[in-house]
Protein backbone atom coordinates (compact mmCIF):
# COMPACT_ATOMS: atom_id res chain seq x y z
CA UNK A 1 -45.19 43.06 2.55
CA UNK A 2 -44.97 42.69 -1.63
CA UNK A 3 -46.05 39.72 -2.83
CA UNK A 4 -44.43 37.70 -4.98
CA UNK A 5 -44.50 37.47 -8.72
CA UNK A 6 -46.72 34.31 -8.55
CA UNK A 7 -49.36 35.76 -6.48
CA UNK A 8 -48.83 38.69 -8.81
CA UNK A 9 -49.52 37.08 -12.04
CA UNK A 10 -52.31 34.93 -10.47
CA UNK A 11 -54.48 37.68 -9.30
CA UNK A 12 -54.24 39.77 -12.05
CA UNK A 13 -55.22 36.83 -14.70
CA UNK A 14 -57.52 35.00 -12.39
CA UNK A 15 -60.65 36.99 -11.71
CA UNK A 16 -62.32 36.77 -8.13
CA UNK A 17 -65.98 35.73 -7.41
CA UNK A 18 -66.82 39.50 -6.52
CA UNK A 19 -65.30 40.67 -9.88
CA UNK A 20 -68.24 38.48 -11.62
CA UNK A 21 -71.41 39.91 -12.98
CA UNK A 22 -74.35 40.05 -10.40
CA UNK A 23 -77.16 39.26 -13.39
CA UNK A 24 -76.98 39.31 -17.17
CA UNK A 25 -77.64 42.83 -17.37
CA UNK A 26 -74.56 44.11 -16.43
CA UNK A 27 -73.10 42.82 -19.89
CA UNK A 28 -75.14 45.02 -21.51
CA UNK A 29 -72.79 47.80 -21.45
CA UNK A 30 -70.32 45.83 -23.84
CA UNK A 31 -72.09 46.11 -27.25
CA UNK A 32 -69.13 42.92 -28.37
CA UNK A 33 -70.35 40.73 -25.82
CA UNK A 34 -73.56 39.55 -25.35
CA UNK A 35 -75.39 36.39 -23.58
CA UNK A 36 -77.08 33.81 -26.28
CA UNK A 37 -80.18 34.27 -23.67
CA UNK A 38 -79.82 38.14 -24.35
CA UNK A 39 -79.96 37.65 -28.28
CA UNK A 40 -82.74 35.33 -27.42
CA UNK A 41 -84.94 37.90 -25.42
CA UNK A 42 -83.94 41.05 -27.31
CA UNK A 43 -85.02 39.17 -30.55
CA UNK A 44 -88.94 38.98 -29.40
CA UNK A 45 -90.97 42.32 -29.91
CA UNK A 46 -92.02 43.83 -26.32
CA UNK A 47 -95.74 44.72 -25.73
CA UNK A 48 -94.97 48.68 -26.00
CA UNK A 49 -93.69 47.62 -29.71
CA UNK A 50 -96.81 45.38 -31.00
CA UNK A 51 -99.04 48.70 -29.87
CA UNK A 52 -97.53 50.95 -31.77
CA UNK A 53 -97.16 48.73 -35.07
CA UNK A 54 -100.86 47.63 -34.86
CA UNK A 55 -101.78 51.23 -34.23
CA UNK A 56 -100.03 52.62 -37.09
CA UNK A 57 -101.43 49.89 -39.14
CA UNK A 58 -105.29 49.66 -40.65
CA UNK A 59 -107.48 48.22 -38.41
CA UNK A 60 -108.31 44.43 -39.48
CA UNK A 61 -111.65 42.83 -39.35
CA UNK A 62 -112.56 39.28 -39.27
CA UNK A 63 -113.74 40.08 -43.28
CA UNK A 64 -110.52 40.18 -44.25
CA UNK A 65 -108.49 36.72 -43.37
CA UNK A 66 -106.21 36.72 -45.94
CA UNK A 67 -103.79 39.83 -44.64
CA UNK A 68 -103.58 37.79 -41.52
CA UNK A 69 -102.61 34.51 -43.13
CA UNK A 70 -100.10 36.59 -45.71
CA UNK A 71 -97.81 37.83 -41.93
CA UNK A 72 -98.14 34.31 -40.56
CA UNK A 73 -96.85 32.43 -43.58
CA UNK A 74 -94.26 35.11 -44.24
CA UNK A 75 -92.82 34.68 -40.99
CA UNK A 76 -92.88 30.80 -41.03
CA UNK A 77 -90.71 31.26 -44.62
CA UNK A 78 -88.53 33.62 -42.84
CA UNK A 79 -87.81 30.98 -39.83
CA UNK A 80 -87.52 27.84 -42.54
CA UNK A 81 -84.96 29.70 -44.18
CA UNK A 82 -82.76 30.51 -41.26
CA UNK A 83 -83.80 26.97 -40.41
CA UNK A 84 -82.48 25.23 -43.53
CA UNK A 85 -79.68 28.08 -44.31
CA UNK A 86 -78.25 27.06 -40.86
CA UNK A 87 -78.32 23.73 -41.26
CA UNK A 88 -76.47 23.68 -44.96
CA UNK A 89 -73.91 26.22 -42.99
CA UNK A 90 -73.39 23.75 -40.53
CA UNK A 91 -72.99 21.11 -43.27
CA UNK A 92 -70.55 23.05 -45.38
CA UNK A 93 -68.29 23.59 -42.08
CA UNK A 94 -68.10 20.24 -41.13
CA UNK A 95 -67.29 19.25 -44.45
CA UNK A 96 -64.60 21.26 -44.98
CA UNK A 97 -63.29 20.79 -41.15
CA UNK A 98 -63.29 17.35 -42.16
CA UNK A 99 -61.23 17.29 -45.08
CA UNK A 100 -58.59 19.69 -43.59
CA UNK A 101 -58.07 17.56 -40.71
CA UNK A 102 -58.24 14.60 -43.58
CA UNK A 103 -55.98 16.49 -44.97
CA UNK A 104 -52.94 17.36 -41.89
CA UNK A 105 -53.58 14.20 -40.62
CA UNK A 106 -52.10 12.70 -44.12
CA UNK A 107 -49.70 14.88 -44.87
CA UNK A 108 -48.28 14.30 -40.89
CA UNK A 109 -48.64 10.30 -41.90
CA UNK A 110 -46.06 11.31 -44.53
CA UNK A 111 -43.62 13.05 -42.76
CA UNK A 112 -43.90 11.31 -39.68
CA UNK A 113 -44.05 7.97 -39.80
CA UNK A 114 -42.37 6.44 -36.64
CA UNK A 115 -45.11 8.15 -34.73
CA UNK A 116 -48.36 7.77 -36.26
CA UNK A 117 -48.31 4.48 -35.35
CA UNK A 118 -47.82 4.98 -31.74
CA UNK A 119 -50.98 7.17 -32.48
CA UNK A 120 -52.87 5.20 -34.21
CA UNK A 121 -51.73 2.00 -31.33
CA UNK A 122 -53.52 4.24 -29.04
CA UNK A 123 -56.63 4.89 -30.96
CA UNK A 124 -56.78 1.24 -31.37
CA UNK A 125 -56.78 0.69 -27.35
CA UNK A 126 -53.13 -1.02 -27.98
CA UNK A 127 -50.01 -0.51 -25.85
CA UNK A 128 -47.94 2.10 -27.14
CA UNK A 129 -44.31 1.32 -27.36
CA UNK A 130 -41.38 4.18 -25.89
CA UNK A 131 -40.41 5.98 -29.10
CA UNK A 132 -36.99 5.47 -30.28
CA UNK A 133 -34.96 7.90 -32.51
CA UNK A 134 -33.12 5.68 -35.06
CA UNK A 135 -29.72 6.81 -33.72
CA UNK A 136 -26.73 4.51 -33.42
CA UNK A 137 -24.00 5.27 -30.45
CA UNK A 138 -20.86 4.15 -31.62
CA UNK A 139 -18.31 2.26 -28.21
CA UNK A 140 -16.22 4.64 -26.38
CA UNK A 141 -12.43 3.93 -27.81
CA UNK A 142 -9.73 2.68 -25.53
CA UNK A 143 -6.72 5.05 -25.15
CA UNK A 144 -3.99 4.38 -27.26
CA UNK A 145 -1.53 4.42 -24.34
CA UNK A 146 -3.14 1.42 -23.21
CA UNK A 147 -4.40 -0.15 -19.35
CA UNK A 148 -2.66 1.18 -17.10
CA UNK A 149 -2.22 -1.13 -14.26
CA UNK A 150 -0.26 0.06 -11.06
CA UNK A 151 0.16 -2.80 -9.37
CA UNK A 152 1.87 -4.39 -12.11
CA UNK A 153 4.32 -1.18 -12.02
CA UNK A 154 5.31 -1.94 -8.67
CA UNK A 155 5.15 -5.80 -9.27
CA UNK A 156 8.04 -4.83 -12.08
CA UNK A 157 9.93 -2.49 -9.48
CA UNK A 158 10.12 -4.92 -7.19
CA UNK A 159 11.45 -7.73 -9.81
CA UNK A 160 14.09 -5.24 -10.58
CA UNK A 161 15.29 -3.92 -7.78
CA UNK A 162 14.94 -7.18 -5.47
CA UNK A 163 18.39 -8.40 -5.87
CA UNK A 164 20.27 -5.20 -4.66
CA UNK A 165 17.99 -5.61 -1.14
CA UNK A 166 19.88 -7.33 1.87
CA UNK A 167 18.31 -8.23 5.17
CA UNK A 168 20.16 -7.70 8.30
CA UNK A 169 20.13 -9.82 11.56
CA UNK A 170 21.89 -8.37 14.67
CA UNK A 171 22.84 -9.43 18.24
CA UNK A 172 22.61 -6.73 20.55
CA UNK A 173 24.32 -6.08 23.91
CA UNK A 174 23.49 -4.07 26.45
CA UNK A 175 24.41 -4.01 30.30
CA UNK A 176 22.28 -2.87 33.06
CA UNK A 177 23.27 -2.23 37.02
CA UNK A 178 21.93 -4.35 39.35
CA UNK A 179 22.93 -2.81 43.26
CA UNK A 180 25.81 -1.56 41.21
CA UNK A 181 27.21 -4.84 39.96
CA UNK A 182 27.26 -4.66 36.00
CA UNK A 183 24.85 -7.50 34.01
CA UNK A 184 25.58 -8.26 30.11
CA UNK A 185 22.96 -9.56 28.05
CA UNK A 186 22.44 -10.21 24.04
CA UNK A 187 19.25 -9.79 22.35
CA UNK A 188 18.43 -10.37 18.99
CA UNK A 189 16.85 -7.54 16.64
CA UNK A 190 17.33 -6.99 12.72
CA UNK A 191 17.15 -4.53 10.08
CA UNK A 192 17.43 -3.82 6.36
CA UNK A 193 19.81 -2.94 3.98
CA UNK A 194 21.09 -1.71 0.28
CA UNK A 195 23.79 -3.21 -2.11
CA UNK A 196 25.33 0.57 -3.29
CA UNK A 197 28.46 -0.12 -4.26
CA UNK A 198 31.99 -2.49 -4.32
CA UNK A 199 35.76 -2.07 -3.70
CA UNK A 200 38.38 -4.78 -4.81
CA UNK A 201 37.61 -6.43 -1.82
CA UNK A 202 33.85 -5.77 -0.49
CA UNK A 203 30.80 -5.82 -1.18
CA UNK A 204 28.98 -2.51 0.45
CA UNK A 205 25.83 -2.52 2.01
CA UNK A 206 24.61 0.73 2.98
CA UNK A 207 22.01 0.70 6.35
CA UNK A 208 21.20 3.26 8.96
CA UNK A 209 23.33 3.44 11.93
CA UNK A 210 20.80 3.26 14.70
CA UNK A 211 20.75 -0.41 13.19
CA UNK A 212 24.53 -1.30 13.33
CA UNK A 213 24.67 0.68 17.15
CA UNK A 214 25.93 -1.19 20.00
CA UNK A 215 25.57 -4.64 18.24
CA UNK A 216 28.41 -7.71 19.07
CA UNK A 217 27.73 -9.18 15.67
CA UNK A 218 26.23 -8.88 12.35
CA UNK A 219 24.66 -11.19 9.61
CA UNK A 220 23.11 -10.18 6.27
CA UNK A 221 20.93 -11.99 4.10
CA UNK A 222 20.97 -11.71 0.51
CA UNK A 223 18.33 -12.12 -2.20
CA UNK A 224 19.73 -15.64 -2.58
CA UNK A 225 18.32 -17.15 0.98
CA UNK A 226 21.85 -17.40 1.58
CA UNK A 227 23.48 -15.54 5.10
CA UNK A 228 26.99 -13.62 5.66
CA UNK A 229 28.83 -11.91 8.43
CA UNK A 230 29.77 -7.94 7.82
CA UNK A 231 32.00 -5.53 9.62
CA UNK A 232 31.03 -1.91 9.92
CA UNK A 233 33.17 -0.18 7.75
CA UNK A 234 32.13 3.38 8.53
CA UNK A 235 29.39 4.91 10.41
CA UNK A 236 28.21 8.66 11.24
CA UNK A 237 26.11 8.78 14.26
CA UNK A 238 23.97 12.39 13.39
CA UNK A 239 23.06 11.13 9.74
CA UNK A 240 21.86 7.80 11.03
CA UNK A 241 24.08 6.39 8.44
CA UNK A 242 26.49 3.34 8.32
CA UNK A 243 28.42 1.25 5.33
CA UNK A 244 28.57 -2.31 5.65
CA UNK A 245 31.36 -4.68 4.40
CA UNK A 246 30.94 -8.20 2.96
CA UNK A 247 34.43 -9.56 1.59
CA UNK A 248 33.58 -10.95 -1.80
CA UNK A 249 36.03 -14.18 -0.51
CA UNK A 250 32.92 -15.43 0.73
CA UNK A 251 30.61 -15.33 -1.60
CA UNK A 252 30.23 -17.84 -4.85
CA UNK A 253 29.85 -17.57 -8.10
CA UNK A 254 25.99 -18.44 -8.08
CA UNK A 255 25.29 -16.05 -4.89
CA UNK A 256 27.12 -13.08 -7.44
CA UNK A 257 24.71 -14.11 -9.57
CA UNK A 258 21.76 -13.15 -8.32
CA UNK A 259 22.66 -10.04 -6.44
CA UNK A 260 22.87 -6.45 -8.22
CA UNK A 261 23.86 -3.17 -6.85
CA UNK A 262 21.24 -0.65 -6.57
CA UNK A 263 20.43 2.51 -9.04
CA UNK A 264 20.68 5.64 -6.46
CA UNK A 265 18.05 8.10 -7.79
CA UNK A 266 17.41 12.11 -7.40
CA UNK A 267 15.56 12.91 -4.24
CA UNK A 268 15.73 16.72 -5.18
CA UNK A 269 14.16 15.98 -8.25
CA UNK A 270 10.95 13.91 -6.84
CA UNK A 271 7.75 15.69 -6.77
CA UNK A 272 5.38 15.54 -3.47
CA UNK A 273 2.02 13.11 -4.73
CA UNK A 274 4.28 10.67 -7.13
CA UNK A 275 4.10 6.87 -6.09
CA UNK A 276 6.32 5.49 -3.70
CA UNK A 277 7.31 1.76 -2.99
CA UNK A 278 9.40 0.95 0.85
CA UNK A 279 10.92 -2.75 0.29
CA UNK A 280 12.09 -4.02 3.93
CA UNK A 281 12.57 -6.98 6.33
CA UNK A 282 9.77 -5.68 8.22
CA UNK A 283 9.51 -7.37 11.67
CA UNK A 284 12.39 -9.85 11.01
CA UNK A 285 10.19 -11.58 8.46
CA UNK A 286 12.40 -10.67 5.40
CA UNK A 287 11.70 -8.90 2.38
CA UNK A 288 8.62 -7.27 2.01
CA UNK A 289 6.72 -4.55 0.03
CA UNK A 290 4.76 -1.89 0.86
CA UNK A 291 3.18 1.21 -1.53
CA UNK A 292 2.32 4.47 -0.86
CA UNK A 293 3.02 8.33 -1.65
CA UNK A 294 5.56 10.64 -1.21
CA UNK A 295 3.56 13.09 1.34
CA UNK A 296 6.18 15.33 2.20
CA UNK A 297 9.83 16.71 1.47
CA UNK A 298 12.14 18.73 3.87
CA UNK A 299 10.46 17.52 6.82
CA UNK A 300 12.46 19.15 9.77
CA UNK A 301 12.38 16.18 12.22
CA UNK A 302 13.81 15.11 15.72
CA UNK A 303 14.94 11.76 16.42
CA UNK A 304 16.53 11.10 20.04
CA UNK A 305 18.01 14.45 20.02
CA UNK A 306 19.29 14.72 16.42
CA UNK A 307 17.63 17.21 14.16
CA UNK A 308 17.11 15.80 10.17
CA UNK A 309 16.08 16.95 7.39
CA UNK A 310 13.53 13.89 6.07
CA UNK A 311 10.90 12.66 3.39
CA UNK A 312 7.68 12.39 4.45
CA UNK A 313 5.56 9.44 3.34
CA UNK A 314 2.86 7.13 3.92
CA UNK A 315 4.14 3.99 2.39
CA UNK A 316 4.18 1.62 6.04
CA UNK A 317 7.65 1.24 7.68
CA UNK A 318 7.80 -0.69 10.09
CA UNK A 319 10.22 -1.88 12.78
CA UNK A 320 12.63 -4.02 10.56
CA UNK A 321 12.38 -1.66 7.72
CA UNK A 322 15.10 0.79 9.31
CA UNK A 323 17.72 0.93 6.83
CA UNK A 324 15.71 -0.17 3.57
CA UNK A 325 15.17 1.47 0.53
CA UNK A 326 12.17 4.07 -0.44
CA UNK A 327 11.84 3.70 -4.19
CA UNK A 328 10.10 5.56 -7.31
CA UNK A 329 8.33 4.10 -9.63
CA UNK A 330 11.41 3.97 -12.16
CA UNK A 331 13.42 1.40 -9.46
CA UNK A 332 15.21 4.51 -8.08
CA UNK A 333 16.59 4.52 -4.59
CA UNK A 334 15.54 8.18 -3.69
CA UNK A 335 15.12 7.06 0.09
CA UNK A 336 16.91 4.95 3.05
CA UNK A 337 14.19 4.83 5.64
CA UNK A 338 14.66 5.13 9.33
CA UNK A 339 11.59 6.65 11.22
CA UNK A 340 7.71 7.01 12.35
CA UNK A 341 5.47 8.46 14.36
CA UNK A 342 3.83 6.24 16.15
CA UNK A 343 0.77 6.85 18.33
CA UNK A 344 -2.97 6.20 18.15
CA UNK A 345 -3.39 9.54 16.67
CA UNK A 346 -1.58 9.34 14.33
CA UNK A 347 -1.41 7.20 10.97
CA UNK A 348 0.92 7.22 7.71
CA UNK A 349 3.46 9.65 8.77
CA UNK A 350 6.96 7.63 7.99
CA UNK A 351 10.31 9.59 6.89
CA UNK A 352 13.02 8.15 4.74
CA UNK A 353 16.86 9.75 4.71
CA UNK A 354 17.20 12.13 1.16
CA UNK A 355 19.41 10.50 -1.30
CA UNK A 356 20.55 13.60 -2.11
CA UNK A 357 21.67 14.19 1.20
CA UNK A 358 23.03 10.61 1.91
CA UNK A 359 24.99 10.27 -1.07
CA UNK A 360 28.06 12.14 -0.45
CA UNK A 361 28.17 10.90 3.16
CA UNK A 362 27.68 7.36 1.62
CA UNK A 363 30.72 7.64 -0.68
CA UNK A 364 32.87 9.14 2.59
CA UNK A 365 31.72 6.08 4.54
CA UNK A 366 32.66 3.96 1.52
CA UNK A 367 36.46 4.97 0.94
CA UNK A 368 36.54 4.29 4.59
CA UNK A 369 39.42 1.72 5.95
CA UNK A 370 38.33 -0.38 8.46
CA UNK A 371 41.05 0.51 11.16
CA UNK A 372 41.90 -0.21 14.59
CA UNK A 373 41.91 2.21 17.68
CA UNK A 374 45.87 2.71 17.26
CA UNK A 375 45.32 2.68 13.23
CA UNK A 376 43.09 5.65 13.70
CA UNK A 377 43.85 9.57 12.56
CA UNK A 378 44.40 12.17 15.13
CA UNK A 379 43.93 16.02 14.81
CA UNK A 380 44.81 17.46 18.02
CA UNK A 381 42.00 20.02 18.56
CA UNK A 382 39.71 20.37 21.56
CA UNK A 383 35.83 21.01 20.24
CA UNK A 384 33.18 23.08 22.23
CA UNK A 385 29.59 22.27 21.75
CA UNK A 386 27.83 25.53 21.09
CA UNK A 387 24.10 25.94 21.51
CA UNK A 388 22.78 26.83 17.61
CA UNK A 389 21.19 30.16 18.62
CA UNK A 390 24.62 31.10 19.67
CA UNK A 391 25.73 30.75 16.14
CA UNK A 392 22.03 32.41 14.65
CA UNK A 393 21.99 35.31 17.83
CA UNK A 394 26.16 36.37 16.33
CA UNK A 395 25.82 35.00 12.80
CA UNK A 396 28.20 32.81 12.75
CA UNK A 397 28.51 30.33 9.95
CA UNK A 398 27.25 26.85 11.20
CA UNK A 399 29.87 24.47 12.03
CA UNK A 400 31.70 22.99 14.58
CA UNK A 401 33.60 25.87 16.70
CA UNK A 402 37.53 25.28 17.82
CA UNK A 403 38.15 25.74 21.58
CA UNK A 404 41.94 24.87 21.59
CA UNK A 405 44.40 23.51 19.69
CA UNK A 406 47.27 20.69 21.19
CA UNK A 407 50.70 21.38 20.74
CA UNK A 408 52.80 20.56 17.92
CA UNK A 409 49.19 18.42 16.99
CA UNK A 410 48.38 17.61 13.35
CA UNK A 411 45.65 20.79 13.22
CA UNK A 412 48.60 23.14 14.58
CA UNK A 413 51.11 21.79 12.15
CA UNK A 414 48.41 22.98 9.44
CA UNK A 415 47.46 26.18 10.76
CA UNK A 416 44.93 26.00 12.84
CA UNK A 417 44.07 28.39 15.50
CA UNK A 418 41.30 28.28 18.63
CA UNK A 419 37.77 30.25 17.35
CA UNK A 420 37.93 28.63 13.97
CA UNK A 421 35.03 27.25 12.87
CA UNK A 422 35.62 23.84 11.14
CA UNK A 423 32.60 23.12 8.24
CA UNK A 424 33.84 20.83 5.99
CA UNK A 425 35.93 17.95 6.01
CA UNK A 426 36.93 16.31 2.36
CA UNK A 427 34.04 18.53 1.16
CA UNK A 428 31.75 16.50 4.14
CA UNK A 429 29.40 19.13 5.87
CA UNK A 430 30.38 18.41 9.62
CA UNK A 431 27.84 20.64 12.30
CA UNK A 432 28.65 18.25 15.88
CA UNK A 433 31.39 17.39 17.21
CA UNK A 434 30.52 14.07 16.78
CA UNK A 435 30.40 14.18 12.93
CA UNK A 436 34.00 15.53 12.70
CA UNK A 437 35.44 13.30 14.87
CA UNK A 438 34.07 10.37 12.72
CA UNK A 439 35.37 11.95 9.94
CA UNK A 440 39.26 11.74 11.31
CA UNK A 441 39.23 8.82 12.66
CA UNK A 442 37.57 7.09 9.97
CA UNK A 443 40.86 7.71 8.13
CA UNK A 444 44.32 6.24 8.78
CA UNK A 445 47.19 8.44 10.53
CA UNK A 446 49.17 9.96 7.91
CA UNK A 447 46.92 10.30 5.42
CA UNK A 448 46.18 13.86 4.28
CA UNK A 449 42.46 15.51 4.42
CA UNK A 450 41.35 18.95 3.45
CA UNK A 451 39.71 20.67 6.48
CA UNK A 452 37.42 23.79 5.61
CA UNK A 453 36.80 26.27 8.34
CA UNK A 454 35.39 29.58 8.91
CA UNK A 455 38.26 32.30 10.38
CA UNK A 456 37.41 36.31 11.84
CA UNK A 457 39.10 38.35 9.27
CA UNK A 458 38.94 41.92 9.94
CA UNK A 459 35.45 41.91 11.45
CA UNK A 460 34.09 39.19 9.36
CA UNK A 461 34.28 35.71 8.69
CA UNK A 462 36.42 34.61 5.71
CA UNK A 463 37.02 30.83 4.75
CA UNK A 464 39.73 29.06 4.04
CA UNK A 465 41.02 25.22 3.25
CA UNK A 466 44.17 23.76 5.21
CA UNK A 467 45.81 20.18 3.86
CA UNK A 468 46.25 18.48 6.92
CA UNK A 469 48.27 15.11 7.66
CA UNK A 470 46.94 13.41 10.28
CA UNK A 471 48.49 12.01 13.27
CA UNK A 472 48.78 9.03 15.23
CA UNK A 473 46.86 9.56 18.55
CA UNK A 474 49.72 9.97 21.22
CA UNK A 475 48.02 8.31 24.28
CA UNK A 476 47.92 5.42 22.14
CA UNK A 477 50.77 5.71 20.46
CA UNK A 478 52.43 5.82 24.11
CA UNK A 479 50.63 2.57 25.15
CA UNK A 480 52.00 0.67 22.36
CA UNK A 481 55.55 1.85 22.66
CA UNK A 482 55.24 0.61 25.83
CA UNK A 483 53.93 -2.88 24.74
C-alpha cells in the first residue's frame, strides 16, 4: 500500500539513525563539510611529516640555541596573532550586530508603536494586555420599514373585523326508537356565523348548513352581547352552506351601531404559506381567535358522503367554529370553516369552504324568499342519481341527469325532454339531485328561472338555456283546494 503524503514528506526530510555517519571519517569525502575536531587534528603535523622536515633540514647541535629559539618564538607570534586577530574579529561583529539590531529595533519602535509596548511589558516580567486594532464598529441600522410585529397585525384584524362576527346558539331535535315507539328530545349545541349582507328587511348571516340542520330553533349573538332569533332563509345541503335572517325590526339603533358587514375576499388569489386568522365561538364560549397558515388549497375532501373542494389550514377549529370566518391578514373573509381531522395522529389539518366558491351560492341563498311548503316552486321532472364514473366511463358533462318529465309540468312547458342533463340553474352549478331541488324550491311558483342543461345533438352533447316558470306543486296544490 502507498503511503501517504505525510509519511512521504517526513521520510524524505527526516533522516533515519542508519542514514547517520558511523565515525567522523566518513565526512571526509565532502571537502565543504568538515568536523571542528577534524580541522583540529588535521591542523597538527603527523610523525611521518616532522621526519622528513628535520631530515631535509641541517642537523642542529646544542652549539647553536638560537635557531631553536628563532622557530619557537615565531610560532608563539603566529598563535598571538590569530589569538588577538580573532578576538578584535569577534569584537567588530558584535559591535556591528549590536547596532543593527539597535538599529531595527528603533526604527520598529517608530512604526509600531501599539506593540512595542506589549514587548517591552513582557521583557519587563509585566502582564501583557490583548492587542487591540484602533477600529471603531459603527450599530447595525434599523430598517426603515420599521418593527414588524405580527401579533399586533392580527390584534388589528381582529378589531376590524369583530363586529361583522355573530355567534349562533341552537336547539336540536332528534328522535330515537325505543321497541318501536318514537322518543323526541332537544339538545343544545351552537355554532358561528358572518354578517355578509342586508335586504330591506334582514339582516343576513351566512353559516354552514350542517349547523342550521335539524334544529327547532335558532338564536344569534351579536358583537354587542346582545341575542336574536333567525329563520333559515336558504340552505344547500352539498355546499354545507345556509343564509340566516335577522329582521332589522328587532334590532336598535345602538345594536346597528356596533355591527358591520363583512369584506368577502379572493380565495383564488391567496397564496399557500400567507398568515391566516379563524375567529369562532369555539366550544360555545363565544368569540375567539386563533392564528395559523394557509397549508393547503384545493383539498379534495369527504365529509359524511359529500365530496368538497376545501382550504387546508392549521389555524385550530374547533367544534363551535363551524360556520366562522378564515381571514387574511388584510381583514378578508377568504374562508367559512366547517371541518377537521381529528385523531391522535393527526394535528393541524382544518379546511375552510373557498370564498370563491361560496360566493355565488351565497348570493342565490340570499335573494331567497322564505316560503312555505305550498309557496314553494315546482318543476315536474323525475331525477336519477347516476354513479360519477358513469358520467367519466361515457363523457358525459357533469350534472344532474333527467329520467322523466311530468305531464303538462313546468320543465315540459319549457322544453324539456328525459336524458337531459340539467347543470346550471340561474347560472348555480347544480351536480345532485339534492342541489337542484333546493334551487326550485327555494323560489316562489311562478317566478321564472333559467335552467342550463346538456342535450345529445347528433352524436354529441350541445347546451342550451330554457326560461322556465315554475309551478305550484299539484299534490299540494290539491290539498289546499280541498281545505
Amino acid at each position: 500500500m502507498e503511503s501517504n503524503q505525510n509519511e512521504t514528506l517526513f521520510s524524505s526530510s527526516t533522516p533515519s539513525f542508519t542514514d547517520l555517519p558511523e565515525t567522523p571519517a566518513e565526512h571526509s569525502v565532502s571537502e565543504d563539510y568538515h568536523f571542528w575536531a577534524e580541522e583540529t587534528v588535521l591542523a597538527q603535523p603527523s610523525a611521518e611529516a616532522e621526519t622528513a622536515v628535520f631530515s631535509e633540514s641541517p642537523a642542529v647541535t646544542p652549539a647553536e640555541p638560537v635557531e631553536t629559539g628563532e622557530r619557537s618564538g615565531k610560532k608563539r607570534g603566529r598563535f598571538l596573532k590569530k589569538f588577538f586577530g580573532g578576538i578584535a574579529a569577534a569584537i567588530c561583529f558584535g559591535a556591528f550586530a549590536g547596532a543593527a539590531f539597535f538599529g531595527v529595533r528603533h526604527a520598529y519602535s517608530y512604526f509600531f508603536p501599539e506593540k512595542t509596548d506589549v514587548y517591552e511589558s513582557i521583557l519587563n516580567g509585566n502582564e501583557p494586555t490583548p492587542y487591540r486594532p484602533n477600529i471603531t464598529i459603527a450599530a447595525t441600522a434599523l430598517s426603515p420599514t420599521g418593527d414588524m410585529d405580527a401579533s399586533e397585525t392580527v390584534s388589528k384584524v381582529v378589531e376590524q373585523t369583530m363586529p361583522s362576527m355573530v355567534s349562533i346558539k341552537a336547539v336540536y331535535t332528534t328522535t330515537s326508537y325505543f321497541f318501536g315507539r318514537p322518543y323526541t328530545e332537544e339538545s343544545e349545541g351552537g355554532g358561528s356565523g358572518i354578517i355578509v349582507g342586508s335586504n330591506d328587511n334582514d339582516l343576513l348571516i351566512a353559516t354552514n348548513y350542517h349547523v342550521i340542520e335539524d334544529t327547532s330553533s335558532l338564536q344569534v349573538i351579536l358583537a354587542d352581547n346582545t341575542s336574536h332569533t333567525v329563520t333559515v332563509k336558504g340552505s344547500d345541503p352539498d355546499a354545507d352552506l345556509a343564509i340566516l335572517a335577522l329582521p332589522f325590526s328587532d334590532l336598535t339603533e345602538d345594536t346597528l351601531s356596533k355591527i358591520d358587514i363583512a369584506v368577502l375576499g379572493d380565495s383564488d388569489s391567496s397564496k399557500i404559506g400567507q398568515m391566516v386568522i379563524a375567529i369562532g365561538n369555539a366550544l360555545g364560549y363565544g368569540p375567539s381567535v386563533t392564528v395559523g397558515y394557509l397549508s393547503a388549497k384545493d383539498r379534495e375532501v369527504t365529509i359524511e358522503g359529500n365530496d368538497m373542494i376545501l382550504l387546508q389550514t392549521n389555524a385550530a377549529i374547533n367544534a363551535g367554529n363551524s360556520g366562522g370566518a378564515l381571514l387574511n391578514t388584510k381583514g378578508e373573509v377568504i374562508g367559512i370553516n366547517n371541518a377537521k381531522l381529528s385523531s391522535t395522529d393527526i394535528e393541524g389539518i382544518c379546511f375552510a369552504i373557498p370564498i370563491s366558491m361560496a360566493t355565488p351560492i351565497l348570493d342565490d341563498l340570499m335573494t331567497r324568499e322564505i316560503l312555505s311548503d305550498e309557496e314553494k316552486g315546482y318543476l315536474g321532472v323525475s331525477l336519477n342519481e347516476l354513479d360519477p364514473s358513469i358520467f367519466r366511463l361515457y363523457n358525459w358533462p357533469e350534472g344532474v341527469y333527467v329520467n322523466s318529465v311530468s305531464k303538462d309540468s313546468a320543465a315540459e312547458k319549457a322544453g324539456i325532454y328525459p336524458g337531459d342533463i340539467i347543470t346550471h340553474v340561474n347560472g348555480v352549478k347544480v351536480t345532485t339531485a339534492n342541489q337542484l331541488i333546493n334551487a326550485v324550491t327555494s323560489h316562489r311558483y311562478g317566478t321564472v328561472i333559467e335552467v342550463t342543461l346538456q342535450r345529445i345533438n347528433e352524436g354529441k352533447f350541445t347546451e342550451y338555456t330554457f326560461s322556465v316558470t315554475l309551478q305550484q306543486n299539484p299534490e299540494l296544490q290539491s290539498s289546499q283546494n280541498r281545505k
